[in-house]
C-alpha atoms as a PDB file:
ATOM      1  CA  UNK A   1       0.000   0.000   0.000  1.00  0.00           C
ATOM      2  CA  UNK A   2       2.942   2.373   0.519  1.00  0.00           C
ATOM      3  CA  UNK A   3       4.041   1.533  -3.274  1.00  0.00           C
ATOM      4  CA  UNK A   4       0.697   2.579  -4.417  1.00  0.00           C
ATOM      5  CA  UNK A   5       0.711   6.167  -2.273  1.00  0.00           C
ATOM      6  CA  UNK A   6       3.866   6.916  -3.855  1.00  0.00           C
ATOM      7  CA  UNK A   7       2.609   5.951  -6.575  1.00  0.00           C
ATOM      8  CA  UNK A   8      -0.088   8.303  -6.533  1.00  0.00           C
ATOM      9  CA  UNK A   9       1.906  11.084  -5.650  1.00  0.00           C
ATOM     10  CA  UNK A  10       4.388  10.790  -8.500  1.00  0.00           C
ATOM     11  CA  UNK A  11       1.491  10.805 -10.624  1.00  0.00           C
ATOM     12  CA  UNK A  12      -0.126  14.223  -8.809  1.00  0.00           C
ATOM     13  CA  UNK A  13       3.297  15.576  -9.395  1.00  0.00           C
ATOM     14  CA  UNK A  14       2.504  15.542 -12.921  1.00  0.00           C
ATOM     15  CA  UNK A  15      -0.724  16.933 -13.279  1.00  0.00           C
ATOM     16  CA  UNK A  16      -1.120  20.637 -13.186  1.00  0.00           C
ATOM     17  CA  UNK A  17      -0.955  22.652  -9.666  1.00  0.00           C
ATOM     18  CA  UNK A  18      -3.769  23.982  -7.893  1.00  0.00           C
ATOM     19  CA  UNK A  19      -5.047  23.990  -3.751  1.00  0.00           C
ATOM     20  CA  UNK A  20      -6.539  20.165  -4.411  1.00  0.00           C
ATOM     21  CA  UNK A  21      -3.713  18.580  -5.778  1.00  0.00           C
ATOM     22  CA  UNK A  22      -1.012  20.118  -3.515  1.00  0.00           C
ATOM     23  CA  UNK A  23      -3.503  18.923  -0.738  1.00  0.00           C
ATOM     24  CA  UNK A  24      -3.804  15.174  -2.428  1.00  0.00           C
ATOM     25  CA  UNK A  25       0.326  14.651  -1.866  1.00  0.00           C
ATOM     26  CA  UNK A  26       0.234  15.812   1.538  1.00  0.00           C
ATOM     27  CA  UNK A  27      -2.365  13.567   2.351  1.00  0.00           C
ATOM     28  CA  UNK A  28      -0.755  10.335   0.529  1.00  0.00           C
ATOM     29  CA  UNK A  29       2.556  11.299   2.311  1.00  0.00           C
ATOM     30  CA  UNK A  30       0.472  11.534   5.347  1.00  0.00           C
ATOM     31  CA  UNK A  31      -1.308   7.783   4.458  1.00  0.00           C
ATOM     32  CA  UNK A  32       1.897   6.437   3.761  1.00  0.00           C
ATOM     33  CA  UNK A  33       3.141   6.901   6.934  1.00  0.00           C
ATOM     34  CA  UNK A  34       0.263   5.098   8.375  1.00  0.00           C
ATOM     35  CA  UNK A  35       0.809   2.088   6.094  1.00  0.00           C
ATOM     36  CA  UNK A  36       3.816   2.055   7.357  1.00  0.00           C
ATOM     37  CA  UNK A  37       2.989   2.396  11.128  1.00  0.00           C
ATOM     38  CA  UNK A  38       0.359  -0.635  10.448  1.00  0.00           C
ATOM     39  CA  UNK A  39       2.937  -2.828   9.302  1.00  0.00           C
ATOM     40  CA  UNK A  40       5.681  -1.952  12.068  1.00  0.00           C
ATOM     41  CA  UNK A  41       2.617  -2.864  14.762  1.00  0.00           C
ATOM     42  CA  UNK A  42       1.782  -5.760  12.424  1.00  0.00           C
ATOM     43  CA  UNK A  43       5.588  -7.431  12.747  1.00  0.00           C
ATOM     44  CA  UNK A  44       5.883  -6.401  16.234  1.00  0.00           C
ATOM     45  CA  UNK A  45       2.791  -8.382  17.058  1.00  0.00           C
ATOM     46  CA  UNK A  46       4.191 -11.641  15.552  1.00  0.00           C
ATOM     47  CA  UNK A  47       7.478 -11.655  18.055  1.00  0.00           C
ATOM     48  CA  UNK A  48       5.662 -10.438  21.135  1.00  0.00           C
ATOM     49  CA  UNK A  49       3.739 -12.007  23.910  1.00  0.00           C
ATOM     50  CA  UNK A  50       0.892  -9.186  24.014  1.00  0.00           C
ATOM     51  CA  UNK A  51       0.211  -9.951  20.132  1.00  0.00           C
ATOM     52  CA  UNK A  52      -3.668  -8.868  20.452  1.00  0.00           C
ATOM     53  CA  UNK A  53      -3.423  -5.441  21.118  1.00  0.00           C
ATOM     54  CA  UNK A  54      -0.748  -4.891  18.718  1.00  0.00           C
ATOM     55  CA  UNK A  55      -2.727  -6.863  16.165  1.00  0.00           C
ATOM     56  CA  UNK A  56      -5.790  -4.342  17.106  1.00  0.00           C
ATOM     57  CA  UNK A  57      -3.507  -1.290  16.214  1.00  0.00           C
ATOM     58  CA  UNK A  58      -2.242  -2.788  13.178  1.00  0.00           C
ATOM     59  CA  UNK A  59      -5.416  -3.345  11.878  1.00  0.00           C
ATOM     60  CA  UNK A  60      -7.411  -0.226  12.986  1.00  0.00           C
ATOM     61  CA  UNK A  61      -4.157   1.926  11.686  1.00  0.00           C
ATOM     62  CA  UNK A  62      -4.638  -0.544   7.922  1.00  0.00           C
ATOM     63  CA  UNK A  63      -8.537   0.496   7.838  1.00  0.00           C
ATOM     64  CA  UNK A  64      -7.503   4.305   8.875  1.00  0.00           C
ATOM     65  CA  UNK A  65      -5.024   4.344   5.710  1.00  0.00           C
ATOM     66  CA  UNK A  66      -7.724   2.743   3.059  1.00  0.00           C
ATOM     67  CA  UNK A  67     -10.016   4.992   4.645  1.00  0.00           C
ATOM     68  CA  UNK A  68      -7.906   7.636   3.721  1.00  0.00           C
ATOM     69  CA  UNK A  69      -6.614   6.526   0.697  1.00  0.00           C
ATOM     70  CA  UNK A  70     -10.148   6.307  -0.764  1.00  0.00           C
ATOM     71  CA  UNK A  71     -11.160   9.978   0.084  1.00  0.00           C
ATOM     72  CA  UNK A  72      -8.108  11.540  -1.145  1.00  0.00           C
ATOM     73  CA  UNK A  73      -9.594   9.102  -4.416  1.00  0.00           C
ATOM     74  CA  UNK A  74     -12.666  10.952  -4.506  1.00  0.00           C
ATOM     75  CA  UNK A  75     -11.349  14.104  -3.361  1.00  0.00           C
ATOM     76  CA  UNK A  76      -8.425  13.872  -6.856  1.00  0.00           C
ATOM     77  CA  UNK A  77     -11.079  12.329  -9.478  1.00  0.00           C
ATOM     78  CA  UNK A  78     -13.652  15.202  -8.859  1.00  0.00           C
ATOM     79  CA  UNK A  79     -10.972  17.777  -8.961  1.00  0.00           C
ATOM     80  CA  UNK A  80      -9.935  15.642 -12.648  1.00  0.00           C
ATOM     81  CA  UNK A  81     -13.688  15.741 -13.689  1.00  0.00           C
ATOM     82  CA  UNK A  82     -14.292  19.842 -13.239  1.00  0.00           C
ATOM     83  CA  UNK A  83     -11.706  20.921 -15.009  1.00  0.00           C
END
Protein backbone atom coordinates (compact mmCIF):
# COMPACT_ATOMS: atom_id res chain seq x y z
CA UNK A 1 0.00 0.00 0.00
CA UNK A 2 2.94 2.37 0.52
CA UNK A 3 4.04 1.53 -3.27
CA UNK A 4 0.70 2.58 -4.42
CA UNK A 5 0.71 6.17 -2.27
CA UNK A 6 3.87 6.92 -3.85
CA UNK A 7 2.61 5.95 -6.58
CA UNK A 8 -0.09 8.30 -6.53
CA UNK A 9 1.91 11.08 -5.65
CA UNK A 10 4.39 10.79 -8.50
CA UNK A 11 1.49 10.80 -10.62
CA UNK A 12 -0.13 14.22 -8.81
CA UNK A 13 3.30 15.58 -9.40
CA UNK A 14 2.50 15.54 -12.92
CA UNK A 15 -0.72 16.93 -13.28
CA UNK A 16 -1.12 20.64 -13.19
CA UNK A 17 -0.96 22.65 -9.67
CA UNK A 18 -3.77 23.98 -7.89
CA UNK A 19 -5.05 23.99 -3.75
CA UNK A 20 -6.54 20.17 -4.41
CA UNK A 21 -3.71 18.58 -5.78
CA UNK A 22 -1.01 20.12 -3.52
CA UNK A 23 -3.50 18.92 -0.74
CA UNK A 24 -3.80 15.17 -2.43
CA UNK A 25 0.33 14.65 -1.87
CA UNK A 26 0.23 15.81 1.54
CA UNK A 27 -2.36 13.57 2.35
CA UNK A 28 -0.76 10.33 0.53
CA UNK A 29 2.56 11.30 2.31
CA UNK A 30 0.47 11.53 5.35
CA UNK A 31 -1.31 7.78 4.46
CA UNK A 32 1.90 6.44 3.76
CA UNK A 33 3.14 6.90 6.93
CA UNK A 34 0.26 5.10 8.37
CA UNK A 35 0.81 2.09 6.09
CA UNK A 36 3.82 2.06 7.36
CA UNK A 37 2.99 2.40 11.13
CA UNK A 38 0.36 -0.63 10.45
CA UNK A 39 2.94 -2.83 9.30
CA UNK A 40 5.68 -1.95 12.07
CA UNK A 41 2.62 -2.86 14.76
CA UNK A 42 1.78 -5.76 12.42
CA UNK A 43 5.59 -7.43 12.75
CA UNK A 44 5.88 -6.40 16.23
CA UNK A 45 2.79 -8.38 17.06
CA UNK A 46 4.19 -11.64 15.55
CA UNK A 47 7.48 -11.66 18.05
CA UNK A 48 5.66 -10.44 21.14
CA UNK A 49 3.74 -12.01 23.91
CA UNK A 50 0.89 -9.19 24.01
CA UNK A 51 0.21 -9.95 20.13
CA UNK A 52 -3.67 -8.87 20.45
CA UNK A 53 -3.42 -5.44 21.12
CA UNK A 54 -0.75 -4.89 18.72
CA UNK A 55 -2.73 -6.86 16.16
CA UNK A 56 -5.79 -4.34 17.11
CA UNK A 57 -3.51 -1.29 16.21
CA UNK A 58 -2.24 -2.79 13.18
CA UNK A 59 -5.42 -3.35 11.88
CA UNK A 60 -7.41 -0.23 12.99
CA UNK A 61 -4.16 1.93 11.69
CA UNK A 62 -4.64 -0.54 7.92
CA UNK A 63 -8.54 0.50 7.84
CA UNK A 64 -7.50 4.31 8.87
CA UNK A 65 -5.02 4.34 5.71
CA UNK A 66 -7.72 2.74 3.06
CA UNK A 67 -10.02 4.99 4.65
CA UNK A 68 -7.91 7.64 3.72
CA UNK A 69 -6.61 6.53 0.70
CA UNK A 70 -10.15 6.31 -0.76
CA UNK A 71 -11.16 9.98 0.08
CA UNK A 72 -8.11 11.54 -1.15
CA UNK A 73 -9.59 9.10 -4.42
CA UNK A 74 -12.67 10.95 -4.51
CA UNK A 75 -11.35 14.10 -3.36
CA UNK A 76 -8.42 13.87 -6.86
CA UNK A 77 -11.08 12.33 -9.48
CA UNK A 78 -13.65 15.20 -8.86
CA UNK A 79 -10.97 17.78 -8.96
CA UNK A 80 -9.93 15.64 -12.65
CA UNK A 81 -13.69 15.74 -13.69
CA UNK A 82 -14.29 19.84 -13.24
CA UNK A 83 -11.71 20.92 -15.01
Amino acid sequence: MVGVCMMVITVLQLLPKNSVMRWGDKIMAIDSLIFLASVLFSYRSLSNDDSENLEKYADWLFLAGMGIMVLAGILVSFELFLE
